[in-house]
N, C-alpha and C. Protein backbone atom coordinates (compact mmCIF):
# COMPACT_ATOMS: atom_id res chain seq x y z
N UNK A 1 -4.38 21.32 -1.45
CA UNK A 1 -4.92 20.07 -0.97
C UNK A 1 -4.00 18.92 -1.30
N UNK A 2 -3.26 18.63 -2.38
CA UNK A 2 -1.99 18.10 -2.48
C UNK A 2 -1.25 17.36 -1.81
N UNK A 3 -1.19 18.76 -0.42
CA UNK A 3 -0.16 18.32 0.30
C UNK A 3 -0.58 17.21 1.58
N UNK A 4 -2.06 17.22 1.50
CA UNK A 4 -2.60 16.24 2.74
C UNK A 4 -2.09 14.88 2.95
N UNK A 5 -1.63 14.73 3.57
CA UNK A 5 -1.12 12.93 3.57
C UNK A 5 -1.85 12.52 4.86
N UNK A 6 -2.52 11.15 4.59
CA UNK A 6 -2.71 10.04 5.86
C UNK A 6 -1.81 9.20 5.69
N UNK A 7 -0.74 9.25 6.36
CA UNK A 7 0.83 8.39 6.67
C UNK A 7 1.15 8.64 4.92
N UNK A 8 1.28 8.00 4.35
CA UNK A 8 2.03 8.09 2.95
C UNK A 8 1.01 7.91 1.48
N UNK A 9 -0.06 8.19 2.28
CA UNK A 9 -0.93 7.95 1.14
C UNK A 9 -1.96 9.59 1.17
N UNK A 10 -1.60 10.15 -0.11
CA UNK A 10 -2.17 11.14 0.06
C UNK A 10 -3.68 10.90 -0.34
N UNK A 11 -4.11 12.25 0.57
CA UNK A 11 -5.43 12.18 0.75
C UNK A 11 -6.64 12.96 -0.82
N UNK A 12 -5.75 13.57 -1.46
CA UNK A 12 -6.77 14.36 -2.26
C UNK A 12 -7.20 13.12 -3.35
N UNK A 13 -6.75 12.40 -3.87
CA UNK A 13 -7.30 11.34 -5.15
C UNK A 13 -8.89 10.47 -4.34
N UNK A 14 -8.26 10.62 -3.14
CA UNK A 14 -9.59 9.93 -2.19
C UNK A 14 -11.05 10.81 -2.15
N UNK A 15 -10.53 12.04 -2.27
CA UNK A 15 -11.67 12.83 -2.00
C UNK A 15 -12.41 13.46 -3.41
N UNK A 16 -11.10 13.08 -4.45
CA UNK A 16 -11.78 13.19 -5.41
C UNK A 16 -12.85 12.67 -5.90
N UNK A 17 -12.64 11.30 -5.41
CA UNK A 17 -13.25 10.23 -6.03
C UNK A 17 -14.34 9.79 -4.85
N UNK A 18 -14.38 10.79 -4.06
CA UNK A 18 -15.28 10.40 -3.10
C UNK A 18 -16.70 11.76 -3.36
N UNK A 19 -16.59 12.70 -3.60
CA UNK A 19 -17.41 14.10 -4.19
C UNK A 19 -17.52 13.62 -5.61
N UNK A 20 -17.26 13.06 -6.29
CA UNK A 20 -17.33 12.19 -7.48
C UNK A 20 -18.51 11.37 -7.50
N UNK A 21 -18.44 10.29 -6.63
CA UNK A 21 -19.14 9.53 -6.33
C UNK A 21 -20.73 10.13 -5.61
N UNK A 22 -20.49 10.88 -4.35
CA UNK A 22 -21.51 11.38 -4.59
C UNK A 22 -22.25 12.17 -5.20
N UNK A 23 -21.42 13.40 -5.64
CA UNK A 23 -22.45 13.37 -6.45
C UNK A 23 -23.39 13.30 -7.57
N UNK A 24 -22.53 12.19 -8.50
CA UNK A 24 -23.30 11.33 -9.25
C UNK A 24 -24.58 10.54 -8.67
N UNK A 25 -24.53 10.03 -7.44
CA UNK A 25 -25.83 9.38 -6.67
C UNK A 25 -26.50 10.13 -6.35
N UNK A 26 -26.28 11.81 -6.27
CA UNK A 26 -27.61 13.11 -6.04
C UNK A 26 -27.88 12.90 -7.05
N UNK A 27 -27.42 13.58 -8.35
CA UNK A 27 -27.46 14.13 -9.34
C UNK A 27 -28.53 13.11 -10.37
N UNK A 28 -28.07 12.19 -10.00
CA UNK A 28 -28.90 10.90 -10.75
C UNK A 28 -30.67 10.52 -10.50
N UNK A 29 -30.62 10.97 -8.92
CA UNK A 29 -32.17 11.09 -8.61
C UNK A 29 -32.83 12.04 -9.24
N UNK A 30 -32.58 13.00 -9.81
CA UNK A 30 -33.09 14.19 -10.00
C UNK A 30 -33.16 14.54 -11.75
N UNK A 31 -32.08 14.20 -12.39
CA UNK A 31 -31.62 14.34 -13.76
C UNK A 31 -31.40 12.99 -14.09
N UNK A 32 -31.48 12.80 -15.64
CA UNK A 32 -30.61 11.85 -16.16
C UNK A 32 -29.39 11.17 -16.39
N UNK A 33 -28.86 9.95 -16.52
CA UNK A 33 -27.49 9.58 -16.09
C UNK A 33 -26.81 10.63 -17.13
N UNK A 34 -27.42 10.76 -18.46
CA UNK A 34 -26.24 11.54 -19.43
C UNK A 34 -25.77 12.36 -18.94
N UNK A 35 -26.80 13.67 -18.65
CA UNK A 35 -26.84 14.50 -17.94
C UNK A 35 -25.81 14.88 -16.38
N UNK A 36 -25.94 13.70 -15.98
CA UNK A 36 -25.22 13.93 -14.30
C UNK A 36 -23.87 13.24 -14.55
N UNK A 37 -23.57 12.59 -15.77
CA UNK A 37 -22.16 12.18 -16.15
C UNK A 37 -21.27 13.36 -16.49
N UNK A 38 -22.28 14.55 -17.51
CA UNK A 38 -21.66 15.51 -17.98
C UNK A 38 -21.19 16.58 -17.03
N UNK A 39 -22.46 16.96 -16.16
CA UNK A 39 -21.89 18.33 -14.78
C UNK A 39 -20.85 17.57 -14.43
N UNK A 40 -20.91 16.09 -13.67
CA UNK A 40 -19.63 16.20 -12.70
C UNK A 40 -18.35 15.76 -13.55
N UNK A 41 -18.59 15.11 -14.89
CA UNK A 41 -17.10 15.62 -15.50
C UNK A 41 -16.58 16.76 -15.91
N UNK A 42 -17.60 17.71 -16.27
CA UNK A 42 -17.08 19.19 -16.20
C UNK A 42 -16.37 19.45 -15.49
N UNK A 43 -17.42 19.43 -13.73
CA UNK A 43 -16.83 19.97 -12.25
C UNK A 43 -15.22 19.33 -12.23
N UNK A 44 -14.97 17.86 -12.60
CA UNK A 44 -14.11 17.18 -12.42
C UNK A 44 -12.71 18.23 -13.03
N UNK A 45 -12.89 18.90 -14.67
CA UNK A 45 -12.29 19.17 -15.22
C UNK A 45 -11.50 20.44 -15.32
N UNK A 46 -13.22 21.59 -15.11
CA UNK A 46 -12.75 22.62 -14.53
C UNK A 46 -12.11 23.15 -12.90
N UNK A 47 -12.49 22.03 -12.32
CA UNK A 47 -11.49 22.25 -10.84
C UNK A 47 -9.78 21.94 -10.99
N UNK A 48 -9.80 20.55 -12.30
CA UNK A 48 -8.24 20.97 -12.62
C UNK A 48 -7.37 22.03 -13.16
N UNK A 49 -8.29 22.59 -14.05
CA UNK A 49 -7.78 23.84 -14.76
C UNK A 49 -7.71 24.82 -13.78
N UNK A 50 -8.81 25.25 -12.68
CA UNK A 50 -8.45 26.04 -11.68
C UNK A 50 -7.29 25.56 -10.96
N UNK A 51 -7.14 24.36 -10.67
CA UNK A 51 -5.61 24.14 -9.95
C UNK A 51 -4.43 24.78 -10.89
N UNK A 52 -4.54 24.57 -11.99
CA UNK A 52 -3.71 24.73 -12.87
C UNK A 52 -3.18 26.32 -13.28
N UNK A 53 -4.53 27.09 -13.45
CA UNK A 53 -4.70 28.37 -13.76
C UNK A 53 -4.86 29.42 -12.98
N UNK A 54 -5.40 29.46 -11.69
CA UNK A 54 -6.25 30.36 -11.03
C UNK A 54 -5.24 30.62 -10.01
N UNK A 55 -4.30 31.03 -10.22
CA UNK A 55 -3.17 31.62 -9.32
C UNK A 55 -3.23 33.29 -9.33
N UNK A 56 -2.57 33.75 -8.13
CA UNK A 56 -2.70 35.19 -8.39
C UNK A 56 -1.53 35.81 -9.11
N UNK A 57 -0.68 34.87 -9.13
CA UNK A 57 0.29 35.33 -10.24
C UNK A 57 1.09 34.70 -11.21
N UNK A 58 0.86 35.46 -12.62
CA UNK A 58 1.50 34.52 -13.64
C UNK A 58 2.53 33.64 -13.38
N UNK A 59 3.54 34.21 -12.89
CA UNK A 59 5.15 33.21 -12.71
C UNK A 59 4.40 31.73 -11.85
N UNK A 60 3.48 32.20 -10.90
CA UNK A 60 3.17 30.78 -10.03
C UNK A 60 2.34 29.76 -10.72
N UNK A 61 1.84 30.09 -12.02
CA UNK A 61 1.17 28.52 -12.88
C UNK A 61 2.20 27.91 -13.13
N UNK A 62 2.33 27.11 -12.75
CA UNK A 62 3.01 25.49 -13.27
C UNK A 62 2.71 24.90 -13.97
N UNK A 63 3.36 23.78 -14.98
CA UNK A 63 2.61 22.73 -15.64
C UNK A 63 1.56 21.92 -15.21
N UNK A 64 0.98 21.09 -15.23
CA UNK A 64 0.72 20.26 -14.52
C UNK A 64 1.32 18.85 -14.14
N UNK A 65 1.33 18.25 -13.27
CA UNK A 65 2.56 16.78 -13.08
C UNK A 65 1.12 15.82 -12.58
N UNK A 66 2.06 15.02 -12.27
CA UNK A 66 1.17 13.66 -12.15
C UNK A 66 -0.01 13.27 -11.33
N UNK A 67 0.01 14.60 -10.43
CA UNK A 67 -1.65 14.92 -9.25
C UNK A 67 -2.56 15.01 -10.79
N UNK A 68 -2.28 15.99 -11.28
CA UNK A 68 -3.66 16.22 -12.15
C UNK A 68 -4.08 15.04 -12.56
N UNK A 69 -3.34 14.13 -13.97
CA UNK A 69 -3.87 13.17 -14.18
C UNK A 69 -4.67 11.70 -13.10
N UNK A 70 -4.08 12.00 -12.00
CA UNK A 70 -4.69 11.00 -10.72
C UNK A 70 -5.89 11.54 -10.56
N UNK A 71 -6.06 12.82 -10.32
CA UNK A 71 -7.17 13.40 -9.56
C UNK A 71 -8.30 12.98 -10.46
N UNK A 72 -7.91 13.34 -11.78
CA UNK A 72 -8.89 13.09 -13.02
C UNK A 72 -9.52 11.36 -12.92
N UNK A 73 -8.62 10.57 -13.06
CA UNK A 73 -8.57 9.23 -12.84
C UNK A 73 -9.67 8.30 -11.34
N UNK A 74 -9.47 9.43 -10.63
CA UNK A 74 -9.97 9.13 -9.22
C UNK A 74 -11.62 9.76 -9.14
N UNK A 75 -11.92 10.98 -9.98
CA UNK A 75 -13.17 10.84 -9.95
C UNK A 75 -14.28 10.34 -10.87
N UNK A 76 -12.95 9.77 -12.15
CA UNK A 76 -13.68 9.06 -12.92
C UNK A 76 -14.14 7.94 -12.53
N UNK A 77 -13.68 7.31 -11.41
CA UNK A 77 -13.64 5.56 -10.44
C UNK A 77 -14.98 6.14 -9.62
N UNK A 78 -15.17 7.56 -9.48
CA UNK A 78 -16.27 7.75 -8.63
C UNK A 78 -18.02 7.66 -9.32
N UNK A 79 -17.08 8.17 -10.56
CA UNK A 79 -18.49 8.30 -11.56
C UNK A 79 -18.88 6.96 -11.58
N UNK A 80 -18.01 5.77 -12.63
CA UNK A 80 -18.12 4.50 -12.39
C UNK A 80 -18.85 3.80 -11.51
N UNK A 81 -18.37 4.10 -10.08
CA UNK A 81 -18.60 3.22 -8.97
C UNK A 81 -20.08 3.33 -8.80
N UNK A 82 -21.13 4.78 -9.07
CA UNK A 82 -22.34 5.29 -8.82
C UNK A 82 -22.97 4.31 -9.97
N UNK A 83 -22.40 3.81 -10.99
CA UNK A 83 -22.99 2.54 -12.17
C UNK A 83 -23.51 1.88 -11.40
N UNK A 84 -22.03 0.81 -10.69
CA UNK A 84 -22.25 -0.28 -10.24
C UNK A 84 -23.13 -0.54 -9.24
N UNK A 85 -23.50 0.70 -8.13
CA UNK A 85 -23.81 0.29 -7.17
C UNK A 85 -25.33 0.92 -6.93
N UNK A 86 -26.19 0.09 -7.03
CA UNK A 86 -27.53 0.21 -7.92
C UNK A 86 -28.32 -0.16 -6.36
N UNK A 87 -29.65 0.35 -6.51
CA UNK A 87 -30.58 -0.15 -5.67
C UNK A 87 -31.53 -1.21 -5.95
N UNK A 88 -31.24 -2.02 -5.14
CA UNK A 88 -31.90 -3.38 -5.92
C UNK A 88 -33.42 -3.61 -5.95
N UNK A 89 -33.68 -4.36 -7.12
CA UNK A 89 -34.64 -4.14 -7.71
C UNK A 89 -36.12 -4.68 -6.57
N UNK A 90 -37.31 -4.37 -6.23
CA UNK A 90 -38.30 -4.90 -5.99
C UNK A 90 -38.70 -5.82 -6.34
N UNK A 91 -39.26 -7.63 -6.14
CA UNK A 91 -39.73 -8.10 -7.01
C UNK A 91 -41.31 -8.02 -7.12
N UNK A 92 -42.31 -7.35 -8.46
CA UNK A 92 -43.28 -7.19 -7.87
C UNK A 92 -44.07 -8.35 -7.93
N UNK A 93 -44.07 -9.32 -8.01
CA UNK A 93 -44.69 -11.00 -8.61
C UNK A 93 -45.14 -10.90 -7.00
N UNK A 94 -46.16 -12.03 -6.77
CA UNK A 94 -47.09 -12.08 -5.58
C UNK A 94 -47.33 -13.61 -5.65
């Protein structure tokens, strides 16, 4: 997924942070924020290590370079963003 580019801006940090984002806003209806902070930083973490690890052959793991730390970065902006962007409040006064 890496390799996706829209003109010069690659596409995977976008989508990180876009499956990030949502689904912290599922996850949150249903469970608690602690709670829905922790699955999708897991998901966030263990999908890098699968980039990293889950090759079919030893010689083909690589280090990791500067995608990983973005990707990480990009769905942390997603977690974040599900803070900020709140449903506003009812007023119940009459």
């Amino acid at each position: 997924m890496g390799e996706l580019h829209i003109g010069p801006v690659p596409l995977a940090p976008f989508l990180h942070f876009a499956v990030a984002f949502g689904l912290m806003v599922f996850l949150k209806k249903f469970l608690s924020v602690k709670k829905s902070v922790i699955i999708v930083g897991c998901l966030i973490v263990l999908k890098e290590l699968l980039d990293i690890f889950a090759k079919s052959r030893i010689e083909y793991i690589i280090p990791p370079d500067i995608d990983t730390p973005i990707d990480i970065i990009a769905g942390a902006a997603g977690i974040w963003l599900s803070f900020k962007i709140r449903k506003p409040r009812i007023d119940q006064r009459i």
